[in-house]
C-alpha atoms as a PDB file:
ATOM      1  CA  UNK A   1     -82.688  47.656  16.434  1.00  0.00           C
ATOM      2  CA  UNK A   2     -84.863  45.441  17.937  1.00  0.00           C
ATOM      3  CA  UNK A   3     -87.240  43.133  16.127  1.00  0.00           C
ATOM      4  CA  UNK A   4     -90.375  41.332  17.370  1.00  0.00           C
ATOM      5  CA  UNK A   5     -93.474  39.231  16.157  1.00  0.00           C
ATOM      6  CA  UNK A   6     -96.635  40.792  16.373  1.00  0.00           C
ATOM      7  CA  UNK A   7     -97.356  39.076  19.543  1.00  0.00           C
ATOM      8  CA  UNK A   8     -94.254  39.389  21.106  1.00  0.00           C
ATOM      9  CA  UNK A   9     -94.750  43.020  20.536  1.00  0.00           C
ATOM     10  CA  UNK A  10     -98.034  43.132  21.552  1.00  0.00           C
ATOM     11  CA  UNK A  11     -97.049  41.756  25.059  1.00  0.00           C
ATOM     12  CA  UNK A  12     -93.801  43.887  25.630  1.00  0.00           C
ATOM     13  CA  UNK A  13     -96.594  47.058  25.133  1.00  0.00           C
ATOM     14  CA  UNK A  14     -98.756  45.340  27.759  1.00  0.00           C
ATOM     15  CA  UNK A  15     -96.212  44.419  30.374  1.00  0.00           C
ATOM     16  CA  UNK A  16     -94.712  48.380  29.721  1.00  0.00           C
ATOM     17  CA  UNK A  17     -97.770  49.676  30.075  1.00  0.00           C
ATOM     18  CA  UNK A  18     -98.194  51.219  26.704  1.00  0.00           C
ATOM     19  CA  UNK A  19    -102.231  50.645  26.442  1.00  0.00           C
ATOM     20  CA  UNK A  20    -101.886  54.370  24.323  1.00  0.00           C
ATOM     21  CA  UNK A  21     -99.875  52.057  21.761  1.00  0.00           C
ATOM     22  CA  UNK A  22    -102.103  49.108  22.093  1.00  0.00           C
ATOM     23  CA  UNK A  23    -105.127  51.084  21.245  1.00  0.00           C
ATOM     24  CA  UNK A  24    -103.492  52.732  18.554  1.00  0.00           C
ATOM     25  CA  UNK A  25    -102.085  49.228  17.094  1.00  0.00           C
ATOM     26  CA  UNK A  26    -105.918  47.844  17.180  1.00  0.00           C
ATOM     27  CA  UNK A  27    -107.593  51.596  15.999  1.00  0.00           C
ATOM     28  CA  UNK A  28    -104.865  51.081  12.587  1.00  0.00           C
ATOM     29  CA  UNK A  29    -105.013  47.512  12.334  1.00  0.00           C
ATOM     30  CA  UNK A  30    -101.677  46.999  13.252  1.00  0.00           C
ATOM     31  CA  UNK A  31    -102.015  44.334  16.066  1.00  0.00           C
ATOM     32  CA  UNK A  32    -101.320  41.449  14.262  1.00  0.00           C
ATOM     33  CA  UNK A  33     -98.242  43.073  12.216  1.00  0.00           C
ATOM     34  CA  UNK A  34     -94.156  42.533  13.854  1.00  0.00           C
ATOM     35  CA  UNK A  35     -92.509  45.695  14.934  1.00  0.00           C
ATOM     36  CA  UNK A  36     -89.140  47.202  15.240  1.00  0.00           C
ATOM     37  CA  UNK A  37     -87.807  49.039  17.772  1.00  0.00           C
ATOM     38  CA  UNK A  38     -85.131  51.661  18.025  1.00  0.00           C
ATOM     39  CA  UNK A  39     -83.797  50.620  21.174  1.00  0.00           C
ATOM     40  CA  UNK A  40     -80.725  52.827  23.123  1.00  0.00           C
ATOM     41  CA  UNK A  41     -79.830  54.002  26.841  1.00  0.00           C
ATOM     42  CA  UNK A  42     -78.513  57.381  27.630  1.00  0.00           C
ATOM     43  CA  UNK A  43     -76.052  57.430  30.439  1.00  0.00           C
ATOM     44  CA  UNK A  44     -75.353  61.045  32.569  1.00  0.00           C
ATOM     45  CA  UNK A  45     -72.900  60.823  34.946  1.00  0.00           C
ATOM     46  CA  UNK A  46     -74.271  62.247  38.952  1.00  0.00           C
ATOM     47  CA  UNK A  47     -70.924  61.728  40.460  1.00  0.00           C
ATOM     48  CA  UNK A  48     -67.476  63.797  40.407  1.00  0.00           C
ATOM     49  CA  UNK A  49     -64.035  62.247  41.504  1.00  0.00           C
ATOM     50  CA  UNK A  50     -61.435  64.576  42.667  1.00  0.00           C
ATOM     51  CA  UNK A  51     -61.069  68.525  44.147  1.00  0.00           C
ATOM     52  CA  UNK A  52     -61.900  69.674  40.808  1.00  0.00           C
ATOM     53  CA  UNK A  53     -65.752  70.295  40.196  1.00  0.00           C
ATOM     54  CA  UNK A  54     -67.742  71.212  37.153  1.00  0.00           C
ATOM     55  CA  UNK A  55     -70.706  72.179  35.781  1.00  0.00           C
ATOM     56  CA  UNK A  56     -71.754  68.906  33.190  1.00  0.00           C
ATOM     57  CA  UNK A  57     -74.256  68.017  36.507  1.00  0.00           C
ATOM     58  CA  UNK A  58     -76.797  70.154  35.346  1.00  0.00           C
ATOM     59  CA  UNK A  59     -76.491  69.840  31.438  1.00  0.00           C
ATOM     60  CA  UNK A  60     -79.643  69.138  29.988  1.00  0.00           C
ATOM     61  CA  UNK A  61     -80.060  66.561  27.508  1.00  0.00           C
ATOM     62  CA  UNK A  62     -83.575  66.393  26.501  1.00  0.00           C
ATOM     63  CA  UNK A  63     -84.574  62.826  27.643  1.00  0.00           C
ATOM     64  CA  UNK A  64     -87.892  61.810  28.300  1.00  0.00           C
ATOM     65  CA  UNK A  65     -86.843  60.823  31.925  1.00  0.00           C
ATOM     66  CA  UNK A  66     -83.791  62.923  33.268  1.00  0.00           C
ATOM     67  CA  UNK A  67     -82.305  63.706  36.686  1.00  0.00           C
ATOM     68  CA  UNK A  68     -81.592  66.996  36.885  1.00  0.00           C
ATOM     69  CA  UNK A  69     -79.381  68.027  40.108  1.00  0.00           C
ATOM     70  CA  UNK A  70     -79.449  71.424  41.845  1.00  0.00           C
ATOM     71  CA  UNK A  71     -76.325  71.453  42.876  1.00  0.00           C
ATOM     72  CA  UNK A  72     -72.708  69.440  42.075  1.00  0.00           C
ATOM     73  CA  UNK A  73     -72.815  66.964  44.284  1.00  0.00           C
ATOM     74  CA  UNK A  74     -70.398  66.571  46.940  1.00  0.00           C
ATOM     75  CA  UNK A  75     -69.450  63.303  48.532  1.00  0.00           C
END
């Protein structure tokens, strides 16, 4: 959990390019108020070591931004 100030916020949003949030922060009355944020990274492995392949590739997790291979890559 991440917490900011109210402008510190406000300028993460900008610099992300978040104006959707900005608006809504301004349309609520919410600009001037700190936030929290639930902050976490996903990690999904592309590679496979050894003769043995299988199919976790292509498992779908549901993340806003995913990679999603074709095939199981073969170096």
């Amino acid at each position: 959990m991440i917490e900011l100030d109210a402008k510190a916020f406000n300028d993460y949003l900008e610099h992300e390019g978040l104006f959707d949030t900005i608006k809504e922060r301004e349309e609520n009355g919410s600009l001037d108020k700190d936030a929290k944020e639930n902050y976490s990274k996903h990690v999904k492995p592309l590679l496979q070591v050894s003769d043995k392949r299988t199919k976790g590739f292509n498992t779908v997790f549901g993340y806003p931004v995913e990679l999603l291979l074709l095939a199981t890559p073969i170096i």
